[in-house]
C-alpha atoms as a PDB file:
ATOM      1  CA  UNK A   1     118.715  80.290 136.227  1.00  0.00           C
ATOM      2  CA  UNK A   2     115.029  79.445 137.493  1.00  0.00           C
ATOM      3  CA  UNK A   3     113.193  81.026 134.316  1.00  0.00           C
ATOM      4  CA  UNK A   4     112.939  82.891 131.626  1.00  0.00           C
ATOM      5  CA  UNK A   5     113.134  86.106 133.545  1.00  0.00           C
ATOM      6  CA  UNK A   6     116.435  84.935 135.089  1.00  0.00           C
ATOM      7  CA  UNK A   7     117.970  84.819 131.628  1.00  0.00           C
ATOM      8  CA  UNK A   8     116.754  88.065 130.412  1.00  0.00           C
ATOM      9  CA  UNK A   9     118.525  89.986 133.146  1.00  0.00           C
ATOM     10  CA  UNK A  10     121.791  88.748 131.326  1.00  0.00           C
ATOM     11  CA  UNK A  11     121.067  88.946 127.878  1.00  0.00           C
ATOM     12  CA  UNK A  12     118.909  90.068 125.289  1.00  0.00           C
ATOM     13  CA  UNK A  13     116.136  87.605 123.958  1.00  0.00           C
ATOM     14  CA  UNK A  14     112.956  87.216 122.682  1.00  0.00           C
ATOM     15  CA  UNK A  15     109.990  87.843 124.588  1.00  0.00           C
ATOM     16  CA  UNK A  16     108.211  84.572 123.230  1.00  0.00           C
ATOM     17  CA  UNK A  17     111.265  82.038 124.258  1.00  0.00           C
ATOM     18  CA  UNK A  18     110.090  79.000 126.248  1.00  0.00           C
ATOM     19  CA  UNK A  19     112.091  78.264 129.490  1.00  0.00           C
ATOM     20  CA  UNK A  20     111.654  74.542 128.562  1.00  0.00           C
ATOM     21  CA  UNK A  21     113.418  74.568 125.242  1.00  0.00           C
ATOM     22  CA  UNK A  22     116.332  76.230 127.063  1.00  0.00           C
ATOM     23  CA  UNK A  23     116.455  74.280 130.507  1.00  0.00           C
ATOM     24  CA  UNK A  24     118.029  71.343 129.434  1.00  0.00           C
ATOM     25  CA  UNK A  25     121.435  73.348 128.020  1.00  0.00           C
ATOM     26  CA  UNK A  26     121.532  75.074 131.152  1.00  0.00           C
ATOM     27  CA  UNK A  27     122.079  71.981 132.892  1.00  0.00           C
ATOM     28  CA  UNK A  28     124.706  71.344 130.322  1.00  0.00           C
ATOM     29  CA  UNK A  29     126.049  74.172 130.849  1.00  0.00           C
ATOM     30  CA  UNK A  30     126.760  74.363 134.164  1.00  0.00           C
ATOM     31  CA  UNK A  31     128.487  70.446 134.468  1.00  0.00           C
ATOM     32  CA  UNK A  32     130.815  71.771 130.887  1.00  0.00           C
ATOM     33  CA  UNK A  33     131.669  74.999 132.023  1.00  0.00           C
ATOM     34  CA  UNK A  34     130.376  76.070 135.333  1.00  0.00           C
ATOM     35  CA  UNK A  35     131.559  73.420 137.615  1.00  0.00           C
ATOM     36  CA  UNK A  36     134.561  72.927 136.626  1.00  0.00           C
ATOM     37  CA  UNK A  37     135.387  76.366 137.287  1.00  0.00           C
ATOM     38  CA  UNK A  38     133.956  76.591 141.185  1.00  0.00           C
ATOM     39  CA  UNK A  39     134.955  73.001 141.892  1.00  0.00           C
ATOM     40  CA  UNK A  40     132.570  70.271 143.354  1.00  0.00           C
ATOM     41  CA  UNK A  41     132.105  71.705 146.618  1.00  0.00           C
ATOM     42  CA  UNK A  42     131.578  75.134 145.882  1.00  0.00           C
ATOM     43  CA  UNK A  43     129.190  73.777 142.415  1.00  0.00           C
ATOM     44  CA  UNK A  44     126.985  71.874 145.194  1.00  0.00           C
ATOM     45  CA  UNK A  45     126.907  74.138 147.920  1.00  0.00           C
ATOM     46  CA  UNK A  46     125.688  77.142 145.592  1.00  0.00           C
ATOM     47  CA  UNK A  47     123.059  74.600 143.752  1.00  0.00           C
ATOM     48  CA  UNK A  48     122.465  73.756 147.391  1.00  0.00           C
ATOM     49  CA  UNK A  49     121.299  77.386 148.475  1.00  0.00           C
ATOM     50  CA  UNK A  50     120.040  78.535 144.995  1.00  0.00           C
ATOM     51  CA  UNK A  51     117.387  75.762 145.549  1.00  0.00           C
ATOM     52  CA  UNK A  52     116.673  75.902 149.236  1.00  0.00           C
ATOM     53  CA  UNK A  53     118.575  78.909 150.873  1.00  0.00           C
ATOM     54  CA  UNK A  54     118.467  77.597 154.692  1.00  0.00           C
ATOM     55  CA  UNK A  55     120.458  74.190 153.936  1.00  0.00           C
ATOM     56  CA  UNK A  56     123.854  75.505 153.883  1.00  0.00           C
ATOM     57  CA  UNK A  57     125.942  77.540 156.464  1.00  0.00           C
ATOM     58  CA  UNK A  58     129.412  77.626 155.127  1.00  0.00           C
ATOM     59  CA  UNK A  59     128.705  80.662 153.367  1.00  0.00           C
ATOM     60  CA  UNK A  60     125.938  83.578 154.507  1.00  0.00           C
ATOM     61  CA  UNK A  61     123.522  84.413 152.012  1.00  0.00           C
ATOM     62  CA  UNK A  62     124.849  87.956 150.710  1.00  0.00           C
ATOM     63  CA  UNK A  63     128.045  85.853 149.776  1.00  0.00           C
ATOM     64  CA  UNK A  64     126.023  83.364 147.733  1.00  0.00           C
ATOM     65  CA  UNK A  65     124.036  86.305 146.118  1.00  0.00           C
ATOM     66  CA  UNK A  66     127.077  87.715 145.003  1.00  0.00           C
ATOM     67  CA  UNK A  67     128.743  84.588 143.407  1.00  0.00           C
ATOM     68  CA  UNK A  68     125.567  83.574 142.190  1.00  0.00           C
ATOM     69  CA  UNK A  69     125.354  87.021 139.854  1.00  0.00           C
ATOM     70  CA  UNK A  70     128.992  86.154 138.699  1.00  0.00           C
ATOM     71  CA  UNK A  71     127.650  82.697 137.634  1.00  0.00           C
ATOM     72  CA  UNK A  72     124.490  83.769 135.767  1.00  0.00           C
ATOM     73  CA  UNK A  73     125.908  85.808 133.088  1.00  0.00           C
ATOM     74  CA  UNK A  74     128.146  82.940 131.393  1.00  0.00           C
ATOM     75  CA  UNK A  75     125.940  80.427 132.373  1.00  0.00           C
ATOM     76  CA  UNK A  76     123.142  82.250 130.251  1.00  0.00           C
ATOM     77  CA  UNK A  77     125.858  82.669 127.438  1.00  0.00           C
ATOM     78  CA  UNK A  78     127.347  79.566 127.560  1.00  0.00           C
ATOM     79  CA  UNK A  79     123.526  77.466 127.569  1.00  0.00           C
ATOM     80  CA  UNK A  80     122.290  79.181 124.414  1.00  0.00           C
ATOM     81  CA  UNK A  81     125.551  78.565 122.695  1.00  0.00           C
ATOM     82  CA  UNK A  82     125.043  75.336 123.248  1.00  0.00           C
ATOM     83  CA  UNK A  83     121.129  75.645 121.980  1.00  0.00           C
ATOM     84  CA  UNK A  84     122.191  77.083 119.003  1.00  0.00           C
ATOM     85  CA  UNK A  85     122.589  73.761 116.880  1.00  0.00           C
ATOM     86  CA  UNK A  86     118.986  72.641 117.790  1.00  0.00           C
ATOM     87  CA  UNK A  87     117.339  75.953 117.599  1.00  0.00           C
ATOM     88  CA  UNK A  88     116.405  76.397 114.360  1.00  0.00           C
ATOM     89  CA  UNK A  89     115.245  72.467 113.798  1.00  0.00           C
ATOM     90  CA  UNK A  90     112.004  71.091 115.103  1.00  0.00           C
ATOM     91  CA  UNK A  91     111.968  67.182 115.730  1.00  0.00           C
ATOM     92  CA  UNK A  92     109.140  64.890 115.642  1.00  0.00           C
ATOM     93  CA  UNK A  93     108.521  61.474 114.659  1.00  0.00           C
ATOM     94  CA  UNK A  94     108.600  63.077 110.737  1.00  0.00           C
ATOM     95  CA  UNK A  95     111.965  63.851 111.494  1.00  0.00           C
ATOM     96  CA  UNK A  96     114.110  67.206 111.179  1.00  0.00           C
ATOM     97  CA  UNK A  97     112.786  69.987 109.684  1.00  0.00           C
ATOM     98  CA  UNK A  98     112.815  74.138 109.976  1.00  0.00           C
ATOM     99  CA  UNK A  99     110.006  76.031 109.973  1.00  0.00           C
ATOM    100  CA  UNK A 100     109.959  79.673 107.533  1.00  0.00           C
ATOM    101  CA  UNK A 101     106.550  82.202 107.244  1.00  0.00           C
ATOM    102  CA  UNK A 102     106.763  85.008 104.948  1.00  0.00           C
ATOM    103  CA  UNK A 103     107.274  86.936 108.274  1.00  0.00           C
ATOM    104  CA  UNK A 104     110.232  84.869 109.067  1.00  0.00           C
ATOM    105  CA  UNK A 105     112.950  83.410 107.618  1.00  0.00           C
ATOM    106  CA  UNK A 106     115.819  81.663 109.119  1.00  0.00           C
ATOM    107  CA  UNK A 107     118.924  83.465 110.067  1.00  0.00           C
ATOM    108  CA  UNK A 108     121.907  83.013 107.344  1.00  0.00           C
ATOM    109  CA  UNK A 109     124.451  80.592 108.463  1.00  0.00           C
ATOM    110  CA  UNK A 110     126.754  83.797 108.683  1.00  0.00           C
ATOM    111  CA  UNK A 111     124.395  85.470 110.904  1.00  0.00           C
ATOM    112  CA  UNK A 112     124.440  82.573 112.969  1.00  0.00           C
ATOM    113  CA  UNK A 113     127.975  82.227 113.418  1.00  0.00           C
ATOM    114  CA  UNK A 114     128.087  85.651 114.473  1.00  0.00           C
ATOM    115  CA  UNK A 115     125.925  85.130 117.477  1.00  0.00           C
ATOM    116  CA  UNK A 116     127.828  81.938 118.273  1.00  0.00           C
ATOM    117  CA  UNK A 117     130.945  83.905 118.528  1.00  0.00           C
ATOM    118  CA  UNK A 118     129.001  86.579 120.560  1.00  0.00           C
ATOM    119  CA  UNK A 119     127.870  84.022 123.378  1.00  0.00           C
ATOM    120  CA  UNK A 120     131.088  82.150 123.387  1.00  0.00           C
ATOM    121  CA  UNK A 121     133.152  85.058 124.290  1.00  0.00           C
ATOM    122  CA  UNK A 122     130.327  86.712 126.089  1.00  0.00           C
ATOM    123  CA  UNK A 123     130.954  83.509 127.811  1.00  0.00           C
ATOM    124  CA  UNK A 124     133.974  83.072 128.482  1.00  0.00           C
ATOM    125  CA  UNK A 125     135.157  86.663 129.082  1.00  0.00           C
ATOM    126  CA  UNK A 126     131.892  86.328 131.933  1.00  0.00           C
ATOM    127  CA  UNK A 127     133.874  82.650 133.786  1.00  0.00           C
ATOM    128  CA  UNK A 128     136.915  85.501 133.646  1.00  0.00           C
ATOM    129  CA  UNK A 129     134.995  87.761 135.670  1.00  0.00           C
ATOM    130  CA  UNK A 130     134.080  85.073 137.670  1.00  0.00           C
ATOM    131  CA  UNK A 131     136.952  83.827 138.405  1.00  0.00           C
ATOM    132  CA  UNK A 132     139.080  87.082 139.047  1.00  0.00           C
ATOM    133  CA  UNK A 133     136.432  87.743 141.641  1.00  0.00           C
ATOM    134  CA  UNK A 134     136.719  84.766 143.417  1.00  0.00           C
ATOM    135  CA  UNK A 135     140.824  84.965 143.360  1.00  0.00           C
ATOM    136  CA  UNK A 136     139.734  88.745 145.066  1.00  0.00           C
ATOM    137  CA  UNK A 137     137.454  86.886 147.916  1.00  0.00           C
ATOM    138  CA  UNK A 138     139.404  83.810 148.119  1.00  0.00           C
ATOM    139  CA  UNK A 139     139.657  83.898 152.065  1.00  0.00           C
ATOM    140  CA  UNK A 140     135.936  84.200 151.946  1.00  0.00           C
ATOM    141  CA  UNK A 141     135.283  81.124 149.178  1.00  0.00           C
ATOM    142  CA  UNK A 142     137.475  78.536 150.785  1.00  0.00           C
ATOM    143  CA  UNK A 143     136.448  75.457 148.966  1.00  0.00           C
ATOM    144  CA  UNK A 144     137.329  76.887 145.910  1.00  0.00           C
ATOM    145  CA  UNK A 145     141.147  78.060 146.742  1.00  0.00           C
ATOM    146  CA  UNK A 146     141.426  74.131 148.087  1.00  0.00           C
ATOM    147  CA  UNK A 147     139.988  72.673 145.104  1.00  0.00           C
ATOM    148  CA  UNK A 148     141.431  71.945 141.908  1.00  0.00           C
ATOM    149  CA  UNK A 149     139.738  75.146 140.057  1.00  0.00           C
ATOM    150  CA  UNK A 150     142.043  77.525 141.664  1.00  0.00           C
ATOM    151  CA  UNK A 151     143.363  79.592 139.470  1.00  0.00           C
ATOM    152  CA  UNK A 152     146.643  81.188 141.762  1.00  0.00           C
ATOM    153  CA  UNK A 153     149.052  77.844 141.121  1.00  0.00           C
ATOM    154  CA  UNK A 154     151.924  77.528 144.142  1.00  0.00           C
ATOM    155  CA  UNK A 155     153.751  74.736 142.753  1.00  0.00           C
ATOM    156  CA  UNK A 156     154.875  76.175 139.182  1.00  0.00           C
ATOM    157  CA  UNK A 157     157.117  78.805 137.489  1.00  0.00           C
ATOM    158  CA  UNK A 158     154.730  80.686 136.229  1.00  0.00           C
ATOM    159  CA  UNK A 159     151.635  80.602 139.239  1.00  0.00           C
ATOM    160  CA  UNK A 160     149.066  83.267 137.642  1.00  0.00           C
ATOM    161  CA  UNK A 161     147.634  84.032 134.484  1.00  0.00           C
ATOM    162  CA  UNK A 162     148.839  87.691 134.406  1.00  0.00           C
ATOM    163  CA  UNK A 163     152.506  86.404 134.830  1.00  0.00           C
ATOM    164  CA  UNK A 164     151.930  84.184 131.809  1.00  0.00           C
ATOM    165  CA  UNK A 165     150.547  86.778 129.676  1.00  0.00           C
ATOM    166  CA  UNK A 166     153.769  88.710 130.402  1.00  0.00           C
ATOM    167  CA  UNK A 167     156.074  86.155 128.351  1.00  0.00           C
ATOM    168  CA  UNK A 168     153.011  85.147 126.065  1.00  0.00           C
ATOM    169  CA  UNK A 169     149.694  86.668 125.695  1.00  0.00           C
ATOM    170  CA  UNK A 170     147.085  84.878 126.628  1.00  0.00           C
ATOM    171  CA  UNK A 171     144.520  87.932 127.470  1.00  0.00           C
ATOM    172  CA  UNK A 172     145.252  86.955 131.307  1.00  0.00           C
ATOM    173  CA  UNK A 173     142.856  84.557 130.512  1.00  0.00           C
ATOM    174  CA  UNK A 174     142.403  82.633 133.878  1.00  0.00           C
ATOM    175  CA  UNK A 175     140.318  80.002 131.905  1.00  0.00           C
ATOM    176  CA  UNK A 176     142.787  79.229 129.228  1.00  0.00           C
ATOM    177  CA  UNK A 177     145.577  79.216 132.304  1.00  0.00           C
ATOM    178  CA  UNK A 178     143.817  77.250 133.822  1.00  0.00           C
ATOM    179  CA  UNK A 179     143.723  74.540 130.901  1.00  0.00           C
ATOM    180  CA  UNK A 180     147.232  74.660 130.807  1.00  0.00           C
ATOM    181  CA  UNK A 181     148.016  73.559 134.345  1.00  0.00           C
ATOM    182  CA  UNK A 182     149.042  70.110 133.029  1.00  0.00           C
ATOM    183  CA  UNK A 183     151.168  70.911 130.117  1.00  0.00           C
ATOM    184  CA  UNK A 184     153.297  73.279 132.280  1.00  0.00           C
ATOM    185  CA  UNK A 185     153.914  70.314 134.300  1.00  0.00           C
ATOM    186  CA  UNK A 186     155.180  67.978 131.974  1.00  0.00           C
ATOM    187  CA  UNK A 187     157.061  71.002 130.031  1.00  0.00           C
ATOM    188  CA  UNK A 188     158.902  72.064 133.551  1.00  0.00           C
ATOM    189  CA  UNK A 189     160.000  68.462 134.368  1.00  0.00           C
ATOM    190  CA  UNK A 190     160.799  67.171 130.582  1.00  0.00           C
ATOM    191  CA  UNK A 191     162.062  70.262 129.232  1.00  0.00           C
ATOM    192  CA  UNK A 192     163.384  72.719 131.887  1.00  0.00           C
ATOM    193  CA  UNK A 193     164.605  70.490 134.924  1.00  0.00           C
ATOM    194  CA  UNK A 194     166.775  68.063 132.701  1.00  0.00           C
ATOM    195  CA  UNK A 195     168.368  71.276 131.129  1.00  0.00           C
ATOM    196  CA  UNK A 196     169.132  73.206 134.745  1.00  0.00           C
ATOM    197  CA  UNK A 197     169.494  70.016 136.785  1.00  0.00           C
ATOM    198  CA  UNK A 198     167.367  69.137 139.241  1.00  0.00           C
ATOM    199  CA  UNK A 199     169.313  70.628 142.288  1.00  0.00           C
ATOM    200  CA  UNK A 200     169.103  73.960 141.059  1.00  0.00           C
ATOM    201  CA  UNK A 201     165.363  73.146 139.421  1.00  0.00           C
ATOM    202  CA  UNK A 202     164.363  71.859 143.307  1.00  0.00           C
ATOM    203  CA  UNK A 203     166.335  75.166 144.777  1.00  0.00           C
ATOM    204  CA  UNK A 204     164.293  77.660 142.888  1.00  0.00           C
ATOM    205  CA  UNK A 205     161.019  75.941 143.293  1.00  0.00           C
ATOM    206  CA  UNK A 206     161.713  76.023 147.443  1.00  0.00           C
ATOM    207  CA  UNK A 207     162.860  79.815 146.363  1.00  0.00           C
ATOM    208  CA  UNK A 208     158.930  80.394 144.963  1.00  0.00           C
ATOM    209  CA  UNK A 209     157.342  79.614 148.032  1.00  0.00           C
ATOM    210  CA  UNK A 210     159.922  82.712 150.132  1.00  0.00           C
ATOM    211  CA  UNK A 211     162.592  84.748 148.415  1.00  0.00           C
ATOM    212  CA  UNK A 212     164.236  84.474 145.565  1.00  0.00           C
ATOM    213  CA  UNK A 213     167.913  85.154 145.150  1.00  0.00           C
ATOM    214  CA  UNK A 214     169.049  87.683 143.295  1.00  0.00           C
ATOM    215  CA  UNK A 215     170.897  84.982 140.772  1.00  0.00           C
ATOM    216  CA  UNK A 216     167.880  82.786 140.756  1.00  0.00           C
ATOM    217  CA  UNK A 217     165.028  85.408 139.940  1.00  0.00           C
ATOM    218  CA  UNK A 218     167.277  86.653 136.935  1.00  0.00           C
ATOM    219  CA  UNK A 219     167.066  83.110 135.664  1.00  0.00           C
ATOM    220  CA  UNK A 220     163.458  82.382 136.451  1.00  0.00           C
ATOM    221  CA  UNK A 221     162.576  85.465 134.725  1.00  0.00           C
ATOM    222  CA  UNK A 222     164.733  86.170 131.942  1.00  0.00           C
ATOM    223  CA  UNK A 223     164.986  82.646 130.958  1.00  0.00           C
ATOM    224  CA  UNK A 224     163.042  80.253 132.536  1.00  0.00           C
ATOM    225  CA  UNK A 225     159.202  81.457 132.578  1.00  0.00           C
ATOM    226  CA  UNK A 226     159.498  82.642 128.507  1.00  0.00           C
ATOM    227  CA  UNK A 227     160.581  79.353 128.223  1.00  0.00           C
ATOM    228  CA  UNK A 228     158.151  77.763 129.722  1.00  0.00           C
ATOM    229  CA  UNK A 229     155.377  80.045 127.873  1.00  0.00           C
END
Protein backbone atom coordinates (compact mmCIF):
# COMPACT_ATOMS: atom_id res chain seq x y z
CA UNK A 1 0.00 0.00 0.00
CA UNK A 2 2.04 3.13 -1.39
CA UNK A 3 -0.52 5.87 0.00
CA UNK A 4 -3.39 6.96 1.18
CA UNK A 5 -5.20 6.39 -2.05
CA UNK A 6 -4.07 2.74 -2.00
CA UNK A 7 -5.97 2.23 1.24
CA UNK A 8 -9.10 3.90 0.27
CA UNK A 9 -9.71 1.53 -2.61
CA UNK A 10 -10.18 -1.14 0.24
CA UNK A 11 -11.91 0.53 2.82
CA UNK A 12 -13.74 3.38 3.89
CA UNK A 13 -11.78 6.29 5.69
CA UNK A 14 -11.48 9.68 6.27
CA UNK A 15 -10.51 12.01 3.73
CA UNK A 16 -8.06 13.94 6.19
CA UNK A 17 -5.98 10.59 7.33
CA UNK A 18 -2.20 11.01 7.04
CA UNK A 19 -0.35 8.14 5.19
CA UNK A 20 2.43 8.64 7.82
CA UNK A 21 0.43 7.88 10.92
CA UNK A 22 -0.63 4.66 9.17
CA UNK A 23 2.70 3.47 7.39
CA UNK A 24 4.37 2.12 10.15
CA UNK A 25 1.32 -0.64 10.99
CA UNK A 26 1.39 -1.53 7.53
CA UNK A 27 4.77 -2.70 7.84
CA UNK A 28 3.54 -4.53 10.85
CA UNK A 29 1.15 -5.82 9.22
CA UNK A 30 2.49 -7.43 6.54
CA UNK A 31 5.64 -9.36 8.72
CA UNK A 32 2.30 -10.52 11.47
CA UNK A 33 -0.04 -11.50 9.02
CA UNK A 34 0.93 -11.13 5.45
CA UNK A 35 4.08 -13.04 5.23
CA UNK A 36 3.45 -15.67 6.94
CA UNK A 37 0.70 -16.47 4.76
CA UNK A 38 2.70 -16.19 1.13
CA UNK A 39 5.91 -17.52 2.66
CA UNK A 40 9.40 -15.78 2.38
CA UNK A 41 9.88 -16.19 -1.16
CA UNK A 42 6.71 -15.30 -2.47
CA UNK A 43 6.60 -12.11 0.58
CA UNK A 44 10.01 -10.87 -1.18
CA UNK A 45 9.44 -11.45 -4.63
CA UNK A 46 5.98 -9.48 -4.55
CA UNK A 47 7.72 -6.57 -2.26
CA UNK A 48 10.35 -7.06 -4.94
CA UNK A 49 8.02 -6.07 -7.99
CA UNK A 50 5.57 -3.82 -6.01
CA UNK A 51 8.70 -1.58 -5.57
CA UNK A 52 10.54 -1.92 -8.83
CA UNK A 53 8.43 -4.06 -11.35
CA UNK A 54 11.45 -5.09 -13.83
CA UNK A 55 13.59 -6.96 -10.99
CA UNK A 56 11.81 -10.13 -10.91
CA UNK A 57 10.96 -12.76 -13.65
CA UNK A 58 9.57 -15.70 -11.86
CA UNK A 59 6.26 -14.38 -12.16
CA UNK A 60 4.87 -11.90 -15.22
CA UNK A 61 3.39 -8.84 -14.13
CA UNK A 62 -0.52 -9.57 -14.64
CA UNK A 63 0.20 -12.48 -12.08
CA UNK A 64 1.69 -10.09 -9.52
CA UNK A 65 -1.23 -7.58 -10.16
CA UNK A 66 -3.55 -10.11 -9.34
CA UNK A 67 -2.00 -11.41 -6.02
CA UNK A 68 -1.14 -8.08 -5.17
CA UNK A 69 -5.18 -7.05 -5.11
CA UNK A 70 -5.70 -10.25 -2.92
CA UNK A 71 -3.04 -8.84 -0.51
CA UNK A 72 -4.27 -5.23 -0.22
CA UNK A 73 -7.59 -5.73 1.22
CA UNK A 74 -6.42 -7.54 4.60
CA UNK A 75 -3.39 -5.83 4.65
CA UNK A 76 -5.45 -2.46 4.83
CA UNK A 77 -7.71 -4.25 7.51
CA UNK A 78 -5.30 -5.87 9.36
CA UNK A 79 -2.79 -2.32 9.64
CA UNK A 80 -5.57 -0.16 11.07
CA UNK A 81 -6.51 -2.83 13.51
CA UNK A 82 -3.40 -2.66 14.64
CA UNK A 83 -3.55 1.46 14.69
CA UNK A 84 -6.44 1.36 16.60
CA UNK A 85 -4.75 1.41 20.19
CA UNK A 86 -2.66 4.55 19.25
CA UNK A 87 -5.26 6.34 17.32
CA UNK A 88 -7.06 8.17 19.55
CA UNK A 89 -3.78 9.25 21.83
CA UNK A 90 -1.35 11.92 20.79
CA UNK A 91 2.28 11.58 22.32
CA UNK A 92 4.72 14.20 22.99
CA UNK A 93 7.25 14.90 25.47
CA UNK A 94 3.94 16.00 27.87
CA UNK A 95 3.02 12.61 27.56
CA UNK A 96 -0.39 10.81 26.51
CA UNK A 97 -3.24 12.64 25.99
CA UNK A 98 -6.62 12.73 23.58
CA UNK A 99 -7.70 15.52 21.98
CA UNK A 100 -11.99 16.43 22.06
CA UNK A 101 -13.63 19.91 20.24
CA UNK A 102 -17.19 20.49 20.69
CA UNK A 103 -17.28 19.16 17.05
CA UNK A 104 -15.69 16.00 18.12
CA UNK A 105 -15.68 13.73 20.66
CA UNK A 106 -14.00 10.47 20.96
CA UNK A 107 -15.65 7.32 19.90
CA UNK A 108 -17.18 5.21 23.01
CA UNK A 109 -15.05 2.33 23.91
CA UNK A 110 -18.10 0.22 22.54
CA UNK A 111 -17.98 1.94 19.32
CA UNK A 112 -14.51 1.17 19.16
CA UNK A 113 -14.66 -2.36 19.73
CA UNK A 114 -17.07 -2.59 17.08
CA UNK A 115 -14.73 -1.39 14.42
CA UNK A 116 -11.99 -3.60 15.86
CA UNK A 117 -14.12 -6.56 15.28
CA UNK A 118 -15.02 -5.13 11.78
CA UNK A 119 -11.25 -4.97 10.57
CA UNK A 120 -10.26 -8.15 12.24
CA UNK A 121 -12.67 -10.24 10.40
CA UNK A 122 -12.66 -7.95 7.45
CA UNK A 123 -9.20 -9.20 7.85
CA UNK A 124 -9.07 -12.30 8.18
CA UNK A 125 -12.05 -13.43 6.04
CA UNK A 126 -9.74 -11.12 3.18
CA UNK A 127 -6.08 -13.72 4.01
CA UNK A 128 -9.14 -16.45 3.28
CA UNK A 129 -9.70 -15.07 0.01
CA UNK A 130 -6.26 -14.89 -0.41
CA UNK A 131 -5.38 -17.91 0.25
CA UNK A 132 -8.23 -19.97 -1.53
CA UNK A 133 -7.01 -18.13 -4.58
CA UNK A 134 -3.66 -19.05 -4.42
CA UNK A 135 -4.63 -22.96 -3.59
CA UNK A 136 -6.79 -22.21 -7.22
CA UNK A 137 -3.37 -20.92 -9.08
CA UNK A 138 -1.03 -23.00 -7.21
CA UNK A 139 0.79 -24.34 -10.45
CA UNK A 140 1.18 -20.73 -11.30
CA UNK A 141 2.55 -19.48 -7.55
CA UNK A 142 5.13 -22.16 -7.04
CA UNK A 143 7.04 -20.82 -4.14
CA UNK A 144 4.15 -20.73 -2.19
CA UNK A 145 2.84 -24.57 -2.67
CA UNK A 146 6.78 -25.41 -1.65
CA UNK A 147 6.82 -23.26 1.26
CA UNK A 148 5.59 -23.78 4.58
CA UNK A 149 2.28 -21.48 4.06
CA UNK A 150 0.62 -24.02 1.98
CA UNK A 151 -2.47 -24.57 2.98
CA UNK A 152 -3.32 -28.28 0.95
CA UNK A 153 -1.25 -30.57 3.76
CA UNK A 154 -0.03 -34.19 2.05
CA UNK A 155 1.30 -35.69 5.06
CA UNK A 156 -1.89 -35.69 7.48
CA UNK A 157 -5.39 -37.23 7.97
CA UNK A 158 -7.15 -34.49 7.50
CA UNK A 159 -5.01 -32.38 4.41
CA UNK A 160 -7.57 -29.33 3.77
CA UNK A 161 -9.51 -27.03 5.66
CA UNK A 162 -12.88 -27.98 4.05
CA UNK A 163 -12.28 -31.68 5.17
CA UNK A 164 -11.77 -30.39 8.70
CA UNK A 165 -14.77 -28.34 8.79
CA UNK A 166 -16.66 -31.53 7.87
CA UNK A 167 -15.94 -33.29 11.39
CA UNK A 168 -15.63 -29.76 13.15
CA UNK A 169 -16.48 -26.40 11.94
CA UNK A 170 -14.01 -24.26 11.56
CA UNK A 171 -15.70 -21.88 8.71
CA UNK A 172 -13.11 -23.71 6.22
CA UNK A 173 -11.01 -21.31 7.63
CA UNK A 174 -7.63 -21.92 5.77
CA UNK A 175 -5.98 -19.50 8.33
CA UNK A 176 -7.11 -21.15 11.47
CA UNK A 177 -6.11 -24.69 9.55
CA UNK A 178 -3.36 -23.53 8.96
CA UNK A 179 -2.48 -22.75 12.76
CA UNK A 180 -3.30 -26.08 13.53
CA UNK A 181 -0.76 -27.89 11.37
CA UNK A 182 1.32 -28.67 14.49
CA UNK A 183 -1.20 -29.85 16.92
CA UNK A 184 -2.55 -32.38 14.34
CA UNK A 185 0.85 -33.69 14.38
CA UNK A 186 1.45 -34.36 17.79
CA UNK A 187 -2.44 -35.47 18.20
CA UNK A 188 -1.95 -38.17 15.14
CA UNK A 189 1.30 -39.63 16.60
CA UNK A 190 0.38 -39.40 20.56
CA UNK A 191 -3.15 -40.07 20.32
CA UNK A 192 -4.17 -41.96 17.12
CA UNK A 193 -1.01 -44.10 16.06
CA UNK A 194 -0.46 -45.67 19.63
CA UNK A 195 -4.27 -46.60 19.57
CA UNK A 196 -4.26 -48.25 15.75
CA UNK A 197 -0.62 -49.33 15.82
CA UNK A 198 1.74 -48.03 13.81
CA UNK A 199 1.61 -50.68 10.93
CA UNK A 200 -1.78 -49.96 10.15
CA UNK A 201 -1.19 -45.96 11.12
CA UNK A 202 2.01 -46.16 8.39
CA UNK A 203 -0.44 -48.30 5.86
CA UNK A 204 -3.11 -45.68 5.66
CA UNK A 205 -0.83 -42.74 5.54
CA UNK A 206 1.02 -44.57 2.23
CA UNK A 207 -2.95 -45.18 1.36
CA UNK A 208 -3.39 -40.99 1.37
CA UNK A 209 -0.91 -40.37 -1.09
CA UNK A 210 -2.99 -43.28 -3.89
CA UNK A 211 -6.07 -45.25 -2.98
CA UNK A 212 -7.56 -46.04 -0.14
CA UNK A 213 -9.04 -49.41 0.63
CA UNK A 214 -12.31 -49.85 1.07
CA UNK A 215 -11.62 -51.05 4.96
CA UNK A 216 -9.19 -48.26 5.49
CA UNK A 217 -11.28 -45.17 4.17
CA UNK A 218 -14.24 -46.42 6.47
CA UNK A 219 -11.83 -46.03 9.33
CA UNK A 220 -10.14 -42.83 8.30
CA UNK A 221 -13.44 -41.35 7.90
CA UNK A 222 -15.82 -42.60 10.28
CA UNK A 223 -13.36 -42.74 13.00
CA UNK A 224 -10.18 -41.44 12.55
CA UNK A 225 -10.46 -37.71 11.06
CA UNK A 226 -13.53 -36.79 13.85
CA UNK A 227 -11.08 -37.91 16.04
CA UNK A 228 -8.53 -36.09 15.13
CA UNK A 229 -10.86 -32.79 14.85
Amino acid sequence: LKDITDIKDQLAINISSDYKSIKPYIERAEIKFIKPSLGNDLYDNLQKWFDDKSSVSDLNDQQYTDLLKKVQAPLANLAYLLYIPIGNVQISDGGFHVTETTNKKIASQYRIEDIKRSFKEAGYEGIDVMLEFLEEKSGIYTKWKSSSAYTVFKQFFINTSKDFSEYFNINSSRLTFLSMKATMKKVEEFEIRPVISKALFDKIKTEIAGTLSADNKTLLNDYIKPAVA
